[in-house]
PDB file of N, CA and C in Angstrom:
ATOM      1  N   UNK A   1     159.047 -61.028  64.239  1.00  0.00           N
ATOM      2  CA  UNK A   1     160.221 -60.383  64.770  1.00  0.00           C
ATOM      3  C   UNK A   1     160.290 -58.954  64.269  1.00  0.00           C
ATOM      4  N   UNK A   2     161.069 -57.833  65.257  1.00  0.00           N
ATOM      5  CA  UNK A   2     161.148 -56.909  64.568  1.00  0.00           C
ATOM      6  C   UNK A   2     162.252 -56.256  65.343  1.00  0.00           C
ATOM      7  N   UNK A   3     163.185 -55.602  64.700  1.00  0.00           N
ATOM      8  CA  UNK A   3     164.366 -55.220  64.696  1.00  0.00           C
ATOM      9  C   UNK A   3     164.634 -53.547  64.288  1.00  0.00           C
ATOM     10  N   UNK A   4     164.853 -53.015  65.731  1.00  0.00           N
ATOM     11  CA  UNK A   4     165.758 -51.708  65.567  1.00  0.00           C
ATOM     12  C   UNK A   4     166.473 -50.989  66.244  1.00  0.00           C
ATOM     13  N   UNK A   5     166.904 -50.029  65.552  1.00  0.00           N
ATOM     14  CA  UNK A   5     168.135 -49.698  66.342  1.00  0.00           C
ATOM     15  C   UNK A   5     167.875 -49.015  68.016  1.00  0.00           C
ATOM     16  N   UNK A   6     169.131 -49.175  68.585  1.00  0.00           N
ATOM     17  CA  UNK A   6     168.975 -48.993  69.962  1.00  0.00           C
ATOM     18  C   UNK A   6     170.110 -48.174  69.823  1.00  0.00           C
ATOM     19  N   UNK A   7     170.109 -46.938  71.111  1.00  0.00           N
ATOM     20  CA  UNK A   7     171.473 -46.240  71.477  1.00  0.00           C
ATOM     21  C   UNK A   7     171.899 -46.330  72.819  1.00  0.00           C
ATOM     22  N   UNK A   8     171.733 -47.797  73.462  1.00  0.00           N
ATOM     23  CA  UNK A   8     172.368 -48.112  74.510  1.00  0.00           C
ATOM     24  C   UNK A   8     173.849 -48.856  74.284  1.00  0.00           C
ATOM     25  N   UNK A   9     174.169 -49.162  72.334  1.00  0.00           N
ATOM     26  CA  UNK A   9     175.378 -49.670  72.315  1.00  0.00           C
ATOM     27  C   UNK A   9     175.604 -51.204  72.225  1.00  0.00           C
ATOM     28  N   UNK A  10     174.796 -52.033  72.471  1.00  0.00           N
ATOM     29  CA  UNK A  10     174.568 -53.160  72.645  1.00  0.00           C
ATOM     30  C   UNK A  10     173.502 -53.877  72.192  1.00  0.00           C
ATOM     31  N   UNK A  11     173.128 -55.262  71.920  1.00  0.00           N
ATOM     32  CA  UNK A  11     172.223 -55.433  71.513  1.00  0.00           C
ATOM     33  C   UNK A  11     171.449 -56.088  72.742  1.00  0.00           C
ATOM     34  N   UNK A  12     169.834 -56.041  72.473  1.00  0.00           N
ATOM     35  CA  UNK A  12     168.872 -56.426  73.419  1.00  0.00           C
ATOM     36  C   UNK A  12     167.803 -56.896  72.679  1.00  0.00           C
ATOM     37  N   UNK A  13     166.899 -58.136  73.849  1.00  0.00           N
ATOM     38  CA  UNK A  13     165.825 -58.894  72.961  1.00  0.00           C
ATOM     39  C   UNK A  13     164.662 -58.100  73.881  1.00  0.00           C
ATOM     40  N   UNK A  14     163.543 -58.539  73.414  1.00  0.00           N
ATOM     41  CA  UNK A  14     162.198 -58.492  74.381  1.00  0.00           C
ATOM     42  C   UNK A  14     161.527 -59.833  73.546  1.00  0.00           C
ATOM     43  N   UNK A  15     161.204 -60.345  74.481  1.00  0.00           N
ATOM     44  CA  UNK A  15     160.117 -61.636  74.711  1.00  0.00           C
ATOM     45  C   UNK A  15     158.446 -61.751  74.950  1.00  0.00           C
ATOM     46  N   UNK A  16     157.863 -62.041  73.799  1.00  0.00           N
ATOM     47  CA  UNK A  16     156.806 -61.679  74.018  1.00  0.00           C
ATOM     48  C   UNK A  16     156.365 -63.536  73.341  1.00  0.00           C
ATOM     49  N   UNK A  17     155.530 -63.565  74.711  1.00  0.00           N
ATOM     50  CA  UNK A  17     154.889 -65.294  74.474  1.00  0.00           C
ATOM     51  C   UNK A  17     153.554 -65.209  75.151  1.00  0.00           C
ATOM     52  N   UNK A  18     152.780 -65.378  73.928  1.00  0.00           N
ATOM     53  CA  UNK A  18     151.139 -65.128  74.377  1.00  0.00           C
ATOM     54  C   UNK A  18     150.743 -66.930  74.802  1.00  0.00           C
ATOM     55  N   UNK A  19     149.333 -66.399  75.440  1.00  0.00           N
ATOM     56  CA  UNK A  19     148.969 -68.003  75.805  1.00  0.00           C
ATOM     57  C   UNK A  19     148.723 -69.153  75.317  1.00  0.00           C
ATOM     58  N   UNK A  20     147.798 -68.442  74.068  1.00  0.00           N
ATOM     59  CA  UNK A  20     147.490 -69.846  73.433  1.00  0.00           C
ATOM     60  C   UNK A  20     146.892 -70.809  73.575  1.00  0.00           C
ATOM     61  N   UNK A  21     146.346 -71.002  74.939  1.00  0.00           N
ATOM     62  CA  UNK A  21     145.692 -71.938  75.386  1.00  0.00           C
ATOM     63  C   UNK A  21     146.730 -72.948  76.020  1.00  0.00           C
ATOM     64  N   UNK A  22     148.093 -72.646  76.044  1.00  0.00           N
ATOM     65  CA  UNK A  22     149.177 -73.597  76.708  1.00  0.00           C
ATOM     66  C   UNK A  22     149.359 -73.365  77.948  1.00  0.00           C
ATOM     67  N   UNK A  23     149.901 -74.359  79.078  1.00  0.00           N
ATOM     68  CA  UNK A  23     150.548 -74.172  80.135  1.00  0.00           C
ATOM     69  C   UNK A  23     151.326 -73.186  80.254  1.00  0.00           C
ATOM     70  N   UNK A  24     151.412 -72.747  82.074  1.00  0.00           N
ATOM     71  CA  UNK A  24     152.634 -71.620  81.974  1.00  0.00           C
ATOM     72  C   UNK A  24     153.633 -72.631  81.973  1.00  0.00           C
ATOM     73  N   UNK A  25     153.884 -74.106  82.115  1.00  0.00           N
ATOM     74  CA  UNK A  25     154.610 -74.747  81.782  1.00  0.00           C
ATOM     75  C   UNK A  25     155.744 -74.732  80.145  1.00  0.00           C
ATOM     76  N   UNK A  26     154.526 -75.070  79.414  1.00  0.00           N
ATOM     77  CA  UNK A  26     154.808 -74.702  78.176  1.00  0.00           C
ATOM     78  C   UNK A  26     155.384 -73.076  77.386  1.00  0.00           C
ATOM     79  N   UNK A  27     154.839 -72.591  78.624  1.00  0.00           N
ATOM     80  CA  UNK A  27     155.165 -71.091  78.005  1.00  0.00           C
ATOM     81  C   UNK A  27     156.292 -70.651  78.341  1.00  0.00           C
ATOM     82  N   UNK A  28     156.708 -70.946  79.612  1.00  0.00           N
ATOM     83  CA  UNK A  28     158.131 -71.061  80.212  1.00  0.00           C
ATOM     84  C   UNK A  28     159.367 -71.953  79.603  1.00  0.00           C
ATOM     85  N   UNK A  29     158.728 -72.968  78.754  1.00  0.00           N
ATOM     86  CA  UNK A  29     160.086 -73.869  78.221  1.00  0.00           C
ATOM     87  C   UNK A  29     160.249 -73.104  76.769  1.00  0.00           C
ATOM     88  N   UNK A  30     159.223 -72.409  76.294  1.00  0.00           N
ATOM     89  CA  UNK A  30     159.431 -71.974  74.757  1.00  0.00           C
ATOM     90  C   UNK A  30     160.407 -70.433  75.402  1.00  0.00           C
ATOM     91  N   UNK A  31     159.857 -70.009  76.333  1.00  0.00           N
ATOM     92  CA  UNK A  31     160.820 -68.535  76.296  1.00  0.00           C
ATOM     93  C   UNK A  31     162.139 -68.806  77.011  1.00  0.00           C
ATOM     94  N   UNK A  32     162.225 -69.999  77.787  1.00  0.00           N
ATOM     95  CA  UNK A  32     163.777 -70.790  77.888  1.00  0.00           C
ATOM     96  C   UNK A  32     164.650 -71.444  76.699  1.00  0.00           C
ATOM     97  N   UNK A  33     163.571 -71.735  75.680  1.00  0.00           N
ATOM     98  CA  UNK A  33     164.505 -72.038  74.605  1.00  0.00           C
ATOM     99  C   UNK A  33     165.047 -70.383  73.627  1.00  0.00           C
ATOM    100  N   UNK A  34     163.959 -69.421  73.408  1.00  0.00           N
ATOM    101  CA  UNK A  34     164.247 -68.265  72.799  1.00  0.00           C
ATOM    102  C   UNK A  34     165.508 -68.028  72.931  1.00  0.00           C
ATOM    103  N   UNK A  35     165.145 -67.684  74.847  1.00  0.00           N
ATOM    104  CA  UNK A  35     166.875 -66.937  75.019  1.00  0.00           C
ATOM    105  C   UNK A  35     167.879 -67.698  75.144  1.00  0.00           C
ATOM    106  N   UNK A  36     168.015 -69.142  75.127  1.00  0.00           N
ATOM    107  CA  UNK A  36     169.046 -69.469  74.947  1.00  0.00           C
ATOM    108  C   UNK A  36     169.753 -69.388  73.439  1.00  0.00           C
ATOM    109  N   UNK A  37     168.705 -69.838  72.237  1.00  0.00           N
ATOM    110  CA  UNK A  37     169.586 -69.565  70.956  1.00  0.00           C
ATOM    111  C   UNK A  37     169.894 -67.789  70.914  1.00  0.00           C
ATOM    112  N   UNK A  38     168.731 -67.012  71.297  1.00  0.00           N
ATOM    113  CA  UNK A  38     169.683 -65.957  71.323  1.00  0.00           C
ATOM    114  C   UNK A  38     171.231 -65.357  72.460  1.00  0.00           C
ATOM    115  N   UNK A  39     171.223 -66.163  73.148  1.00  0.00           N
ATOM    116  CA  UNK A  39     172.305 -65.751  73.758  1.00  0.00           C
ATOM    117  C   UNK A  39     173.275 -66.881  73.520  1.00  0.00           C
ATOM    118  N   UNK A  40     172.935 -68.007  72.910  1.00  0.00           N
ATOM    119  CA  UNK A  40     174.490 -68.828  72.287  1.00  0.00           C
ATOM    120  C   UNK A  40     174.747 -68.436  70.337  1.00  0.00           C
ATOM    121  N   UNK A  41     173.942 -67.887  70.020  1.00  0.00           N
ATOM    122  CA  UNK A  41     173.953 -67.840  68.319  1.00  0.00           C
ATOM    123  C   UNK A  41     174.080 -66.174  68.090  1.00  0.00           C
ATOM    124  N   UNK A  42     172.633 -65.309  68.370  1.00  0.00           N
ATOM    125  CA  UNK A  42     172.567 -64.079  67.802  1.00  0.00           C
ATOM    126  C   UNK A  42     173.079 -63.111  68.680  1.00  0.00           C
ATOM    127  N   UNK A  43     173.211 -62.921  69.960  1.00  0.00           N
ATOM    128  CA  UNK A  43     173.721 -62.059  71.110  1.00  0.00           C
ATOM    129  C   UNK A  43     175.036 -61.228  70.475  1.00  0.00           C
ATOM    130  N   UNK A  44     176.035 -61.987  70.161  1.00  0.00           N
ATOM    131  CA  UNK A  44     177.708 -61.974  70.209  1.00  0.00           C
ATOM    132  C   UNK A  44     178.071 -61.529  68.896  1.00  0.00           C
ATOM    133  N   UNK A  45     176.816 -61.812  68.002  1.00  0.00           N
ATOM    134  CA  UNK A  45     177.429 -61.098  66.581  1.00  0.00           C
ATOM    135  C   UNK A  45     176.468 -60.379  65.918  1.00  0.00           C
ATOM    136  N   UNK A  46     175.578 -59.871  67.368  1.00  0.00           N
ATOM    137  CA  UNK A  46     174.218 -58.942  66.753  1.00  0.00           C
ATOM    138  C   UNK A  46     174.930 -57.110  67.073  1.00  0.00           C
ATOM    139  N   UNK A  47     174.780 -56.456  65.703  1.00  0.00           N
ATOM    140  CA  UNK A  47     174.804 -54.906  66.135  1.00  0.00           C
ATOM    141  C   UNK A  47     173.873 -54.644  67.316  1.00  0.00           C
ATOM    142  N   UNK A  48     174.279 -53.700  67.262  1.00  0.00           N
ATOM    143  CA  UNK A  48     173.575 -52.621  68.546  1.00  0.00           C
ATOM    144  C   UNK A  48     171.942 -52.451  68.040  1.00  0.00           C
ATOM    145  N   UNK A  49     171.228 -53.801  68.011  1.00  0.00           N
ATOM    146  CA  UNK A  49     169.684 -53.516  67.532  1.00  0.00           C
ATOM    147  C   UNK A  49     168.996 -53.986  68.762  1.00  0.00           C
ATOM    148  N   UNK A  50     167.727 -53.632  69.163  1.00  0.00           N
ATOM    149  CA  UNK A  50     166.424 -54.166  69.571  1.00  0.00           C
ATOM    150  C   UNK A  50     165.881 -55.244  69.040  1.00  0.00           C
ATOM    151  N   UNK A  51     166.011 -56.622  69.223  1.00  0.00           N
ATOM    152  CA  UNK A  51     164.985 -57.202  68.400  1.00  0.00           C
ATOM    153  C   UNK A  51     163.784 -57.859  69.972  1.00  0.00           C
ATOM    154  N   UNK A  52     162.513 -57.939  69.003  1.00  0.00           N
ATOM    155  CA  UNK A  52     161.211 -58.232  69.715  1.00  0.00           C
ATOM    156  C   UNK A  52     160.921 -59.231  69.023  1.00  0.00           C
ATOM    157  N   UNK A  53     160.838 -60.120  69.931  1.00  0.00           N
ATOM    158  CA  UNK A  53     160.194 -61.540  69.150  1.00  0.00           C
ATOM    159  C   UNK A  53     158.661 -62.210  69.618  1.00  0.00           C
ATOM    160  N   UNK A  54     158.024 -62.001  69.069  1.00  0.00           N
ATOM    161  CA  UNK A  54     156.399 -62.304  69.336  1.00  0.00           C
ATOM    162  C   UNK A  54     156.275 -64.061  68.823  1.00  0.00           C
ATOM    163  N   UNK A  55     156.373 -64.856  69.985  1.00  0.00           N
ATOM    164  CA  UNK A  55     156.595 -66.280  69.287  1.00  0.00           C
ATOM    165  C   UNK A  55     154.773 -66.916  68.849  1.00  0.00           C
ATOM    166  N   UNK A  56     154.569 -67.630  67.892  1.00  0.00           N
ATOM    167  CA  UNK A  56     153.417 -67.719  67.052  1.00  0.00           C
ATOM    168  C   UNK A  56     152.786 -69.533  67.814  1.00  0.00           C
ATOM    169  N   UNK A  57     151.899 -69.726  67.343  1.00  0.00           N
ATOM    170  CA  UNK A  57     151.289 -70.648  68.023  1.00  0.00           C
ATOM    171  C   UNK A  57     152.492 -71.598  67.701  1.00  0.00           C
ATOM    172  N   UNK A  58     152.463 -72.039  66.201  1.00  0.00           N
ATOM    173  CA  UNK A  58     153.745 -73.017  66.031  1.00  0.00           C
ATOM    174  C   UNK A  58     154.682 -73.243  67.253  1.00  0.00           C
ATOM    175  N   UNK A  59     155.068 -72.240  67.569  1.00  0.00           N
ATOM    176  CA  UNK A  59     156.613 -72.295  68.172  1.00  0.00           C
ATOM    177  C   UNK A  59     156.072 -73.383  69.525  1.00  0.00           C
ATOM    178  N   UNK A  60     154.953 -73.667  70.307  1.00  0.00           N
ATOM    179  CA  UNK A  60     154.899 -74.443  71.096  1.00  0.00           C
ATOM    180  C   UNK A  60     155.568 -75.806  71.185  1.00  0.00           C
ATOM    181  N   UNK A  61     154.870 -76.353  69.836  1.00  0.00           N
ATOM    182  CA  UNK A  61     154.906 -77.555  69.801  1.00  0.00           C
ATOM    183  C   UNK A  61     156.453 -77.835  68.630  1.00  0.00           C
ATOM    184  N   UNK A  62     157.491 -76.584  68.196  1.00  0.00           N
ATOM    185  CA  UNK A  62     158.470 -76.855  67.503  1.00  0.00           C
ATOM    186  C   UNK A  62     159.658 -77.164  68.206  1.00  0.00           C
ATOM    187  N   UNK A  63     160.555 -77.933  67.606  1.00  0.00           N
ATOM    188  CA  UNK A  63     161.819 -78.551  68.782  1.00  0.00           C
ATOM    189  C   UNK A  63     162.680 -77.326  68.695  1.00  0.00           C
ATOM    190  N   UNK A  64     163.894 -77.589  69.315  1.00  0.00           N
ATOM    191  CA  UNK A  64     164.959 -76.508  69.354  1.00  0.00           C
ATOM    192  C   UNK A  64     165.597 -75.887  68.752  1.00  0.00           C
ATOM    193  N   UNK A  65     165.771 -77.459  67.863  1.00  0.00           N
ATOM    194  CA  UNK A  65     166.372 -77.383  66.180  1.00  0.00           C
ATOM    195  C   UNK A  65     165.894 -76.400  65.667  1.00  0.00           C
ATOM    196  N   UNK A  66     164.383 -76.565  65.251  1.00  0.00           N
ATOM    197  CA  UNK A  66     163.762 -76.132  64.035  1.00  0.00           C
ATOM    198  C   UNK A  66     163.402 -74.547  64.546  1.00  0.00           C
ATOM    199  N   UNK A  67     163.630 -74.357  66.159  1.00  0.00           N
ATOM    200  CA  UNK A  67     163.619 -72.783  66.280  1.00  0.00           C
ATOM    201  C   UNK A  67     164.779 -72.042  66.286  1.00  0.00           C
ATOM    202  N   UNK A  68     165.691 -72.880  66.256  1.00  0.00           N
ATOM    203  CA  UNK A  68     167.159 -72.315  65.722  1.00  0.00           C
ATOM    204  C   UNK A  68     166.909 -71.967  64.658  1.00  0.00           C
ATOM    205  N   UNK A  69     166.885 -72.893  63.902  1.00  0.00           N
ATOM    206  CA  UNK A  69     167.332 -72.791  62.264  1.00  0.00           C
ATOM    207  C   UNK A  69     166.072 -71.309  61.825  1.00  0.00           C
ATOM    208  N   UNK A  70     164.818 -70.949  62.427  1.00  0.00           N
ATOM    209  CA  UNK A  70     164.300 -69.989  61.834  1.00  0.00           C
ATOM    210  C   UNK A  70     164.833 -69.202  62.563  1.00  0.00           C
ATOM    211  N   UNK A  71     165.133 -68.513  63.643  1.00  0.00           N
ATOM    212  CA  UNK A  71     165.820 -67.358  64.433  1.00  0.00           C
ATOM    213  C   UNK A  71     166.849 -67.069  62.981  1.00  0.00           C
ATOM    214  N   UNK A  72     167.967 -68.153  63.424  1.00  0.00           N
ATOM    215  CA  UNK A  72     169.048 -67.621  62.537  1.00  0.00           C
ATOM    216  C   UNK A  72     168.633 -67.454  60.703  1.00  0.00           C
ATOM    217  N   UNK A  73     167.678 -67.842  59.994  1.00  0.00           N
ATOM    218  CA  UNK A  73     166.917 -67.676  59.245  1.00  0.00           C
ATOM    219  C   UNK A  73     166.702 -66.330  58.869  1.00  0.00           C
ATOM    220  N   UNK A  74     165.806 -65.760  59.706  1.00  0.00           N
ATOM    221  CA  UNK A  74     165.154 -64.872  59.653  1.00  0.00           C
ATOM    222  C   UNK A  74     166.284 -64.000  59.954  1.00  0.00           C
ATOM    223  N   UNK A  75     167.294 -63.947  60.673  1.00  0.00           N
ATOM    224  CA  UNK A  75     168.133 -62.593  61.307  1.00  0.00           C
ATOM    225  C   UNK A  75     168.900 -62.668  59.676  1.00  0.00           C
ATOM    226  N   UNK A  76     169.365 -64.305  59.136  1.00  0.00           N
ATOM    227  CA  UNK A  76     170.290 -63.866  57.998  1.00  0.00           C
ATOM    228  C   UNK A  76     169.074 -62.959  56.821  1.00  0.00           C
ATOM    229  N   UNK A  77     168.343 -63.182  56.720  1.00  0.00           N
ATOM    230  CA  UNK A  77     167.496 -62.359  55.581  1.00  0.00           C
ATOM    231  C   UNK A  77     167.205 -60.939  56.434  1.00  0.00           C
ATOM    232  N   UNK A  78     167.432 -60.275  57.444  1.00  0.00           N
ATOM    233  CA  UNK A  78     167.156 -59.313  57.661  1.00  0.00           C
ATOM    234  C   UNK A  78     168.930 -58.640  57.517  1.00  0.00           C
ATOM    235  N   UNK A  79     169.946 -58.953  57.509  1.00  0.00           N
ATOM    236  CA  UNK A  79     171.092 -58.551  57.498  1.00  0.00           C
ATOM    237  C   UNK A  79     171.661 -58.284  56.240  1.00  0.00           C
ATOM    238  N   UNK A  80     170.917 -59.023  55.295  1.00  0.00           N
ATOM    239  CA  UNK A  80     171.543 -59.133  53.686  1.00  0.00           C
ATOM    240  C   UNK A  80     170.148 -57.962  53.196  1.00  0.00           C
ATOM    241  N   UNK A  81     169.258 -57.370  53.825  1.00  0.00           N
ATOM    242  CA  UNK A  81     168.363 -56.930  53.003  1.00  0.00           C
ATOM    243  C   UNK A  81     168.700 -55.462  53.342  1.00  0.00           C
ATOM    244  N   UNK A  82     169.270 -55.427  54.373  1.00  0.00           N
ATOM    245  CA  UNK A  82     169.772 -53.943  55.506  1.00  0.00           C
ATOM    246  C   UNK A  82     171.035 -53.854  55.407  1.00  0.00           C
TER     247      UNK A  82
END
């Protein structure tokens, strides 16, 4: 992930999901799960940043849960360090 500032005022993601050797099946349900935790969890109480999320082989085969819990993970250790 990587995170910065934007001067459109708002915050925005970019989605980046390489192949991997997976279905566009598979590749389509992992970047349907992305934006949904970001638009029910990080969207509404994210500053005005850019974040880019480059999802890793893991993330294929990880449930929803466990890509929640690192999204919001990772955003709380980038907020307490900034």
């Amino acid at each position: 992930m990587i995170w910065t500032d934007n001067l459109t005022g708002h915050p925005r993601m970019g989605l980046i999901v390489p192949r991997y050797q997976s279905s566009a099946v598979a590749r389509n349900r992992l970047r349907r799960r992305i934006r949904e935790i970001w638009r029910r969890e990080l969207q509404q109480q994210q500053p005005a940043w850019d974040l880019v999320i480059r999802a890793r082989r893991e993330a294929y085969a990880a449930k929803f849960t466990a890509l929640r819990e690192d999204l919001l993970a990772w955003r709380r250790a980038v907020l307490e360090a900034g």
